[in-house]
C-alpha atoms as a PDB file:
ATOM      1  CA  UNK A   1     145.714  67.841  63.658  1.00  0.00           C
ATOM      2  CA  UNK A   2     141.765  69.098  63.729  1.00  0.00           C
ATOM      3  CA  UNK A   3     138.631  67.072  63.733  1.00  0.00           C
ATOM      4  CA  UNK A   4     136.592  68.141  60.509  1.00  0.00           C
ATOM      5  CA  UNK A   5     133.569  66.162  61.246  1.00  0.00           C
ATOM      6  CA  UNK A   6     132.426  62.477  62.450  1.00  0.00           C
ATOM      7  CA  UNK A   7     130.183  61.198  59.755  1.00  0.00           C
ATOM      8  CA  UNK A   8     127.701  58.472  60.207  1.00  0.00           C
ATOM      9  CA  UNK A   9     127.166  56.199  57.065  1.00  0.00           C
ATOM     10  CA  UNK A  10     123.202  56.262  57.145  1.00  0.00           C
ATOM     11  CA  UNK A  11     121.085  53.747  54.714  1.00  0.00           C
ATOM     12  CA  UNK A  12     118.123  56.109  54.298  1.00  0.00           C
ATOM     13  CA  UNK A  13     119.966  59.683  53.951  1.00  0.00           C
ATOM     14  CA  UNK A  14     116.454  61.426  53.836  1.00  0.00           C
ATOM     15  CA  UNK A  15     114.574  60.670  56.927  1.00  0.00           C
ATOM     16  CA  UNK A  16     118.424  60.768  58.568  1.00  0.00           C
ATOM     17  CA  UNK A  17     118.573  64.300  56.936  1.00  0.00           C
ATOM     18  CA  UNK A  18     115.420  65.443  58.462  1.00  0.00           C
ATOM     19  CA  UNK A  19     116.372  64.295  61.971  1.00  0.00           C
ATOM     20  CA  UNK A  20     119.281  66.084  62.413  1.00  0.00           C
ATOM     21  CA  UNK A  21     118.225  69.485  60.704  1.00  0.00           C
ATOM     22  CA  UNK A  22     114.398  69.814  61.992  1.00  0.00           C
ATOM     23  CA  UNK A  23     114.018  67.289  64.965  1.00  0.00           C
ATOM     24  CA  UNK A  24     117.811  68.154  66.835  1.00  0.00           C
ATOM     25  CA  UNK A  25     117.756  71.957  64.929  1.00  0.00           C
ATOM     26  CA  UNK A  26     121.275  71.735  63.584  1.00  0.00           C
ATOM     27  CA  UNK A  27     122.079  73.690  60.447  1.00  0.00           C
ATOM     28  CA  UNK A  28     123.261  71.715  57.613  1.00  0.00           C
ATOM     29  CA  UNK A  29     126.368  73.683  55.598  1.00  0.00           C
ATOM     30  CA  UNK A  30     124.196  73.404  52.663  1.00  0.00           C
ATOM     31  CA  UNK A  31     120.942  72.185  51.773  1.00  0.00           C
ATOM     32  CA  UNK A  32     120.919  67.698  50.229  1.00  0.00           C
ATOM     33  CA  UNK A  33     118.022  66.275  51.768  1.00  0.00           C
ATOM     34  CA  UNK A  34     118.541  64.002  48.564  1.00  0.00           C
ATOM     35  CA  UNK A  35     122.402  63.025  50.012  1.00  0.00           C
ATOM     36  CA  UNK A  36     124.681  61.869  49.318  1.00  0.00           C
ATOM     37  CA  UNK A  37     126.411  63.832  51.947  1.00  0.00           C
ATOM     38  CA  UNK A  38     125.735  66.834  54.469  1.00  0.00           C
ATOM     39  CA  UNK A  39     128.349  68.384  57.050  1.00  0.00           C
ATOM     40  CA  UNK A  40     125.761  70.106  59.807  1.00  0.00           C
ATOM     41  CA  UNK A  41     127.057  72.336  62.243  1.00  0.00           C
ATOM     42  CA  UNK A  42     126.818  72.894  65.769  1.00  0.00           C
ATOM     43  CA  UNK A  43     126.588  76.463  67.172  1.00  0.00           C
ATOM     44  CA  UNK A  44     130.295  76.590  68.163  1.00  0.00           C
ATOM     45  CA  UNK A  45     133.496  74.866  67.261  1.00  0.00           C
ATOM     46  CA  UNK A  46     134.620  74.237  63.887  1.00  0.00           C
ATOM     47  CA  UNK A  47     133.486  70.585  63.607  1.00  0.00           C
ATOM     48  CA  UNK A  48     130.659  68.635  63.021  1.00  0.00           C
ATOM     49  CA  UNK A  49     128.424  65.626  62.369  1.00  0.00           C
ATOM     50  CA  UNK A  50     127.997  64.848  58.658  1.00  0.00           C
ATOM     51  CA  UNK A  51     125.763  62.164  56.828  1.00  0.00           C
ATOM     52  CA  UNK A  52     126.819  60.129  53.642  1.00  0.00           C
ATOM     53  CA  UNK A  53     125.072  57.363  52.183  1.00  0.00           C
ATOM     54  CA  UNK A  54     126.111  53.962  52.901  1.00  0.00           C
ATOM     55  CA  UNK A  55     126.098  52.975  49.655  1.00  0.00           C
ATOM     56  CA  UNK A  56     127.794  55.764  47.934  1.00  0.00           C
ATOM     57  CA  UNK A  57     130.871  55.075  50.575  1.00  0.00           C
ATOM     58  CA  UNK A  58     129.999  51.444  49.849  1.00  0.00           C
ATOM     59  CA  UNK A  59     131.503  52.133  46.414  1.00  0.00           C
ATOM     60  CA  UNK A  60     134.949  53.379  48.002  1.00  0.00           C
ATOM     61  CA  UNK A  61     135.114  50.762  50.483  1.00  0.00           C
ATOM     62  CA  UNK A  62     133.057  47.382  49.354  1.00  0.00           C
ATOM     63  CA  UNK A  63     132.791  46.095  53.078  1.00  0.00           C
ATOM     64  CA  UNK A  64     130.423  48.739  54.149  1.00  0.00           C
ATOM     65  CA  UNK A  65     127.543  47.302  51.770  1.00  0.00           C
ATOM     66  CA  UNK A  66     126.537  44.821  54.929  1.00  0.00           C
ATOM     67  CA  UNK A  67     123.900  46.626  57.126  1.00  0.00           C
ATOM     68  CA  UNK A  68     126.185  46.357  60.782  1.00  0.00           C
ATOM     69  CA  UNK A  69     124.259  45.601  63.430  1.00  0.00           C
ATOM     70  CA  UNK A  70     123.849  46.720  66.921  1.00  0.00           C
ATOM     71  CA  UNK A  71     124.878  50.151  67.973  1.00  0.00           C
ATOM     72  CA  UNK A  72     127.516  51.815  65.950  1.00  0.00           C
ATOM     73  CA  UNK A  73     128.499  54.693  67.203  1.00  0.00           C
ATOM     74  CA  UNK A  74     128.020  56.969  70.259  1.00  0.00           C
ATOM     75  CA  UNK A  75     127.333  61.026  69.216  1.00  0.00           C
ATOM     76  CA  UNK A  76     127.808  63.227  72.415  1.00  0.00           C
ATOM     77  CA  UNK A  77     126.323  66.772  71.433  1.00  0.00           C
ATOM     78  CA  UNK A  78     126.678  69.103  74.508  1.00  0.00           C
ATOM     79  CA  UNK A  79     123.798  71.475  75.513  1.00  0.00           C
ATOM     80  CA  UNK A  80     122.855  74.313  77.758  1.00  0.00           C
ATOM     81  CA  UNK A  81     120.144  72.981  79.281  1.00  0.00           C
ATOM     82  CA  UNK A  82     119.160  69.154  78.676  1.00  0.00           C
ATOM     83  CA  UNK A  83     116.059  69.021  80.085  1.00  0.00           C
ATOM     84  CA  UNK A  84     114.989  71.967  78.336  1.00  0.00           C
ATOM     85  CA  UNK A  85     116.582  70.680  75.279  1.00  0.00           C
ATOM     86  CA  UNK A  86     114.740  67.346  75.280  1.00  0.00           C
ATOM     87  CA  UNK A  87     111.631  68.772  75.525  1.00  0.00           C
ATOM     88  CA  UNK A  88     112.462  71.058  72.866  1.00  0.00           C
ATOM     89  CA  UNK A  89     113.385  67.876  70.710  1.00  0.00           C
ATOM     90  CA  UNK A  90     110.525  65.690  72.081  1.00  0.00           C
ATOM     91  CA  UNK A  91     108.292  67.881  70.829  1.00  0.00           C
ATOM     92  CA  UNK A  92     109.488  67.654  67.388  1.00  0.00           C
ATOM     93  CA  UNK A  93     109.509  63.565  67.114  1.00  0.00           C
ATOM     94  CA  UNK A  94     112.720  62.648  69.341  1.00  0.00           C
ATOM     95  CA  UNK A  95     111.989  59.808  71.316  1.00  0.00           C
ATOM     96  CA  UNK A  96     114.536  59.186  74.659  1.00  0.00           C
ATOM     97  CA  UNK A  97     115.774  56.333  75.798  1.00  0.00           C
ATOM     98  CA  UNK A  98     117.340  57.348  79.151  1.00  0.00           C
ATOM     99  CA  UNK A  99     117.267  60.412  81.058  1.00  0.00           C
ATOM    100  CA  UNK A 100     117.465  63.150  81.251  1.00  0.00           C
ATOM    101  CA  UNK A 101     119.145  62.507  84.753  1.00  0.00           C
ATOM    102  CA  UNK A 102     122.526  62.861  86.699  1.00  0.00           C
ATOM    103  CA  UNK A 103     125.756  60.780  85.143  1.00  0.00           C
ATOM    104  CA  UNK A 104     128.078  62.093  87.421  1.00  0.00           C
ATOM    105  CA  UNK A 105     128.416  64.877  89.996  1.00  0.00           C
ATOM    106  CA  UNK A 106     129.496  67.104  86.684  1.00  0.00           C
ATOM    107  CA  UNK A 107     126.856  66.180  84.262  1.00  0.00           C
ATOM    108  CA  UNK A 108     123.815  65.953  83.673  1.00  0.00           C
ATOM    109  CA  UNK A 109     122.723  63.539  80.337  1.00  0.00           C
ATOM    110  CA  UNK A 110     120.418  61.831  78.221  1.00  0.00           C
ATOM    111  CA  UNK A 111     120.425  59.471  75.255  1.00  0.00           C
ATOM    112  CA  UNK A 112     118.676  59.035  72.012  1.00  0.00           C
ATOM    113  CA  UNK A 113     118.534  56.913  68.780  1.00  0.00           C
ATOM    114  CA  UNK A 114     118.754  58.411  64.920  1.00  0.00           C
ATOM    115  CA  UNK A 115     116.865  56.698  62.690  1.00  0.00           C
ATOM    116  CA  UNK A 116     119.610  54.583  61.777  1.00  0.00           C
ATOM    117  CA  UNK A 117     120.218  53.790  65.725  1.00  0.00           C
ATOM    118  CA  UNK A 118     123.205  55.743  66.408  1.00  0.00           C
ATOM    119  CA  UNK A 119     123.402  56.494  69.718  1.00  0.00           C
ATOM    120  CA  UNK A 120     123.407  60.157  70.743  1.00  0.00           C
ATOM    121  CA  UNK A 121     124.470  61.808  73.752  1.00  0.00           C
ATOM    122  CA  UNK A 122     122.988  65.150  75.103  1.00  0.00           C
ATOM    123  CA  UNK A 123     125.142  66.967  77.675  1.00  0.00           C
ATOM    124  CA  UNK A 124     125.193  69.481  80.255  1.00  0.00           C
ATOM    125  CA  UNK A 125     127.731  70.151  82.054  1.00  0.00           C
ATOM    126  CA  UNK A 126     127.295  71.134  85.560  1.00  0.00           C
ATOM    127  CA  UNK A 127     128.954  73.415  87.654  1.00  0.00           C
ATOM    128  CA  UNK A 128     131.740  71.473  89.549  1.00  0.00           C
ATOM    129  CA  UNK A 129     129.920  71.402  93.708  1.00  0.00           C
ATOM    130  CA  UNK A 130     131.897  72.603  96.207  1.00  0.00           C
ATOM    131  CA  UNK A 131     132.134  70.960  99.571  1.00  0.00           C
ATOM    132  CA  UNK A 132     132.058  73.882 102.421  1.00  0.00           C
ATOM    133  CA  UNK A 133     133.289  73.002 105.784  1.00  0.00           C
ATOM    134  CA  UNK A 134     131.400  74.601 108.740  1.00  0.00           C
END
């Protein structure tokens, strides 16, 4: 077994679009900023995040025409260098709603919303500290 993708059922596929290919920078396989779907890709591994409308899934499964509520999903992204990432992203419209900042002795984090307030996850991973004894 492989993970393909996770893919995030969005309500407005455009300004979701836009988020994830000019405000986080990731390349889309091929360019929909019309929907209904988009596979982006990171700059390693073989999976990815994709968008498809709510609605057009909606059609497939008739449940998912209620707008859920809440947070729906958690997105963890991992990065070189998260405090130079966020101000990378901040600069282009991301707005933060914890960290950057320490979440273990291993990593380093911080979290943002999409516009359809998925929770995202920026990572660094530190290296592991080692304890000398003098």
């Amino acid at each position: 077994m492989e993970l393909a993708q996770v893919r995030l059922l969005v309500a407005d596929f455009r300004t979701s679009y836009r988020f994830y290919r000019d405000v986080l920078g990731l390349k889309p396989q091929f360019e929909a900023e019309d929907g209904p779907y988009v596979k982006f890709l990171c700059d390693s591994g073989s999976a990815g995040i994709a968008l498809q409308e709510r609605a057009d899934m909606a059609e497939v499964i008739g449940e998912l025409g209620a707008e859920p509520g809440g947070y729906r999903s958690l997105v963890v992204l991992r990065v070189e260098d998260v405090d130079a990432y966020c101000a990378e992203i901040t600069g282009r419209g991301a707005v933060l709603v914890h960290g950057p900042g320490p979440m273990t002795d291993r990593m380093k984090v911080a979290h943002l919303k999409d516009p359809e307030g998925n929770l995202l996850e920026l990572q660094e991973w530190l290296l592991l500290r080692s304890s000398s004894v003098d």
